[in-house]
N, C-alpha and C. Protein backbone atom coordinates (compact mmCIF):
# COMPACT_ATOMS: atom_id res chain seq x y z
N UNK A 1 199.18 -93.14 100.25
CA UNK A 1 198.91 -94.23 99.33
C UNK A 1 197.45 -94.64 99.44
N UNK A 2 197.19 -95.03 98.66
CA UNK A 2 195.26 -95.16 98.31
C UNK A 2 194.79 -96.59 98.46
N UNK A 3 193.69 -96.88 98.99
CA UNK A 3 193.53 -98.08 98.89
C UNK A 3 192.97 -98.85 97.62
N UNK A 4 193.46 -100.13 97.53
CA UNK A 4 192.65 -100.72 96.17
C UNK A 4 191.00 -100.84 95.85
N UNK A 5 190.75 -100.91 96.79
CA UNK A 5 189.29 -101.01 97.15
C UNK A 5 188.50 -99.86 96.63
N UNK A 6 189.01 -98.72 96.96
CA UNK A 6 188.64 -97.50 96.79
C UNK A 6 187.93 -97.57 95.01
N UNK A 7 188.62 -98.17 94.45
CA UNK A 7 188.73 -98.18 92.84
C UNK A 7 187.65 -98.70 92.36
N UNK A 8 187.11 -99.80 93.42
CA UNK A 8 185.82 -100.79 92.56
C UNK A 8 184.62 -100.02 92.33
N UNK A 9 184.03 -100.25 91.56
CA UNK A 9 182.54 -100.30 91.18
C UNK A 9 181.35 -100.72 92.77
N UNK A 10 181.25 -100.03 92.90
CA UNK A 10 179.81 -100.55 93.80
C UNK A 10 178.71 -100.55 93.57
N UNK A 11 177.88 -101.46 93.45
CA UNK A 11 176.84 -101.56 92.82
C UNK A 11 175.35 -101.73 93.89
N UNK A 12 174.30 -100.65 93.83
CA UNK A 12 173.32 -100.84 94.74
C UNK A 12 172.91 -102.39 95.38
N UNK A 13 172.52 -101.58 96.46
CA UNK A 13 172.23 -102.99 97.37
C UNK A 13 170.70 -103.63 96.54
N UNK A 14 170.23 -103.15 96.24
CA UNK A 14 168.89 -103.33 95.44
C UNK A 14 168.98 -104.05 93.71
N UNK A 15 170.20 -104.02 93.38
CA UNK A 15 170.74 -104.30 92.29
C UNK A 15 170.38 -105.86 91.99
N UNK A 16 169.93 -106.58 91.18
CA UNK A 16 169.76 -108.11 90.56
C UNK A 16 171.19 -107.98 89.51
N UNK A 17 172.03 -110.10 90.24
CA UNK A 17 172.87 -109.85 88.89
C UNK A 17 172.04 -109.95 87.57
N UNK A 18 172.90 -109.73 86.64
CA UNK A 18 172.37 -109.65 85.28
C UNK A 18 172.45 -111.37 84.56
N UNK A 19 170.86 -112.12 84.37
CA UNK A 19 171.60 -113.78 84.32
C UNK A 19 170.56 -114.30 82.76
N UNK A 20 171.07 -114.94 82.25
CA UNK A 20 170.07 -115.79 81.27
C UNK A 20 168.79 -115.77 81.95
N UNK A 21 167.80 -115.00 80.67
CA UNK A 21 166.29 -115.36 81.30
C UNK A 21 166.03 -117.19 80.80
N UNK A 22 164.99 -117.62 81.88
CA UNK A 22 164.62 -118.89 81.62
C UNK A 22 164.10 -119.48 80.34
N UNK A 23 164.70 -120.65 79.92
CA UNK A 23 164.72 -121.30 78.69
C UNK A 23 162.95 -120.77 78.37
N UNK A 24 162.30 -121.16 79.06
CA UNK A 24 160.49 -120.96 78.54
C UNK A 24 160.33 -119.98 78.11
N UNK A 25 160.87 -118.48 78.89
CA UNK A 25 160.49 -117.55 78.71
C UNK A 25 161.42 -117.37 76.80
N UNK A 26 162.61 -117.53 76.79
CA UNK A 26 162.96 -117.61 75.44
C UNK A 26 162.61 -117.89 74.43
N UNK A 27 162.23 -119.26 74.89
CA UNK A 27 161.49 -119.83 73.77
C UNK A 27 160.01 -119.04 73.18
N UNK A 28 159.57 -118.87 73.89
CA UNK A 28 158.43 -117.78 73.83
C UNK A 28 158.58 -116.42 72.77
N UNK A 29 159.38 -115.98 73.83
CA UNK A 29 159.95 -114.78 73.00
C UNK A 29 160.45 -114.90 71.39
N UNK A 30 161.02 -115.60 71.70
CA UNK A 30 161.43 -116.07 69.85
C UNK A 30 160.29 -116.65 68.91
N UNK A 31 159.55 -117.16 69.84
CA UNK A 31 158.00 -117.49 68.66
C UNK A 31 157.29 -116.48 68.58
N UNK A 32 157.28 -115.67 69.01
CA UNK A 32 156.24 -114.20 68.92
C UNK A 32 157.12 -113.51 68.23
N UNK A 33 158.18 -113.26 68.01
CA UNK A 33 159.34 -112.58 67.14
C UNK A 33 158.57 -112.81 65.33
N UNK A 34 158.56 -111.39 64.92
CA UNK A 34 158.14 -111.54 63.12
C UNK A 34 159.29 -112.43 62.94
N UNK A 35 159.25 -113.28 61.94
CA UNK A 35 160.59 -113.60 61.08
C UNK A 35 161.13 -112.48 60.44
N UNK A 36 162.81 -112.29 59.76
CA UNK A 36 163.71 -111.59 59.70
C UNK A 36 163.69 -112.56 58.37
N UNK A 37 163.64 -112.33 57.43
CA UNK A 37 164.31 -112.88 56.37
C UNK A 37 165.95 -112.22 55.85
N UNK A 38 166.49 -112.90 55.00
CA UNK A 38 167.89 -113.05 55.26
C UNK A 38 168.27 -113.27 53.63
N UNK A 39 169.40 -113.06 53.33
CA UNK A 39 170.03 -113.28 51.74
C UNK A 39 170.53 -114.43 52.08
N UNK A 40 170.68 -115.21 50.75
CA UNK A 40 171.35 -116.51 50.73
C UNK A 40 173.04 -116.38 50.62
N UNK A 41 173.44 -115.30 51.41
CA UNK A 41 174.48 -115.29 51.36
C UNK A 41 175.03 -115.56 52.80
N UNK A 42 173.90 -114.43 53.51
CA UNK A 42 173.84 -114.81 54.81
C UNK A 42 173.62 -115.81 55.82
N UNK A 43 172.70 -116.71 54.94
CA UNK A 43 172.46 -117.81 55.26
C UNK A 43 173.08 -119.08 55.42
N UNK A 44 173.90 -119.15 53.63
CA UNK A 44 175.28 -119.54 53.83
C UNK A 44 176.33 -119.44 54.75
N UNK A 45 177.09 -118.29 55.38
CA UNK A 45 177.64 -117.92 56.29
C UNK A 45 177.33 -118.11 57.83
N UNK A 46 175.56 -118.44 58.41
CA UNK A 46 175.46 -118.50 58.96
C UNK A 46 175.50 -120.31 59.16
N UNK A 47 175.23 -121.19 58.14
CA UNK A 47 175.62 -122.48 58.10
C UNK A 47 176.62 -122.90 58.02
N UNK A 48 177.67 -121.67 57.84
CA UNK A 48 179.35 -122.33 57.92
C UNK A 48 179.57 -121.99 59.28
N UNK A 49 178.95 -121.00 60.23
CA UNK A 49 179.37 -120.85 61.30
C UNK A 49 178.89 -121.94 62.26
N UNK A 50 177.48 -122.35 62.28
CA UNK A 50 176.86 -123.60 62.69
C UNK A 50 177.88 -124.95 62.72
N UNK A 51 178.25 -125.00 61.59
CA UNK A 51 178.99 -126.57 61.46
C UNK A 51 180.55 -126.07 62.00
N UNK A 52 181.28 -125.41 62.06
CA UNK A 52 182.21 -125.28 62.39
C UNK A 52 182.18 -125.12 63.84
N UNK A 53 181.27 -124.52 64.44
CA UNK A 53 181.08 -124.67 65.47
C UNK A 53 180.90 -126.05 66.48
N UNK A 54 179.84 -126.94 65.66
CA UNK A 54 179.76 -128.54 65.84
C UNK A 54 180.77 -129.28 65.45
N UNK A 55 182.10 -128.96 65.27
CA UNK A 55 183.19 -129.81 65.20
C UNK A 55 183.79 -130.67 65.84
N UNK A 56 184.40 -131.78 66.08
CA UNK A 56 184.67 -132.12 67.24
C UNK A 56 185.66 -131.76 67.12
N UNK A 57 185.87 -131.44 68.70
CA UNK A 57 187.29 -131.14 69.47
C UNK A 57 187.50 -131.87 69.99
N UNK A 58 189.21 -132.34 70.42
CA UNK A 58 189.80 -132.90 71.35
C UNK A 58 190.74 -132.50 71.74
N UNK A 59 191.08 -132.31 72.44
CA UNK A 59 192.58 -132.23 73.72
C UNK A 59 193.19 -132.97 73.82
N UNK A 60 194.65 -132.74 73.15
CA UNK A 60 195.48 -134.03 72.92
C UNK A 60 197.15 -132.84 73.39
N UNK A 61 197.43 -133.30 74.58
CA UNK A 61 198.86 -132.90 75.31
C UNK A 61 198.46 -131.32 75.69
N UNK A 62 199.10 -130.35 74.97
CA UNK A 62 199.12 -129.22 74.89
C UNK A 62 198.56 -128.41 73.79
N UNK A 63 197.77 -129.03 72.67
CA UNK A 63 196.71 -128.27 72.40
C UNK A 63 195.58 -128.67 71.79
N UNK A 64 194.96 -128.13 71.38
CA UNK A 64 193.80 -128.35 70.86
C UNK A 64 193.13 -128.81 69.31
N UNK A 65 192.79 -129.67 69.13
CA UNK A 65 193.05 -130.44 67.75
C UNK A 65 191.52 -130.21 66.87
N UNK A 66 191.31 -129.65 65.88
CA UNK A 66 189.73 -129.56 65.28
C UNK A 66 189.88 -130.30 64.48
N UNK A 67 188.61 -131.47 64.24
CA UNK A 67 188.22 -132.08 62.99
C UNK A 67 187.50 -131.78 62.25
């Protein structure tokens, strides 16, 4: 019989986890970025995903309620 262990992934000792680079450095990066222009379709879609996203939620017993 085999051990479970045997199975994992090992990952070099030299290895960094993989983490959000720092807000500055982002911000950065995204201002040096050309703009991407976009269809107003896309744009649309991307403002329905925005606000639906900003919905409020609440937790009421056992599930979850969107306004």
């Amino acid at each position: 019989m085999s051990d479970i262990s045997d199975t994992k992934v090992k990952q070099p000792l030299h290895a960094k986890p993989v983490g959000k680079p720092p807000l500055d450095r982002r911000i950065a990066e995204l201002r040096d970025r050309a703009p991407v222009y976009i269809s107003h379709g896309d744009a649309l879609l991307l403002i329905g995903n925005a606000s639906a996203s900003l919905r409020e939620q609440r937790l009421t017993d056992q599930q979850i309620e969107l306004d």
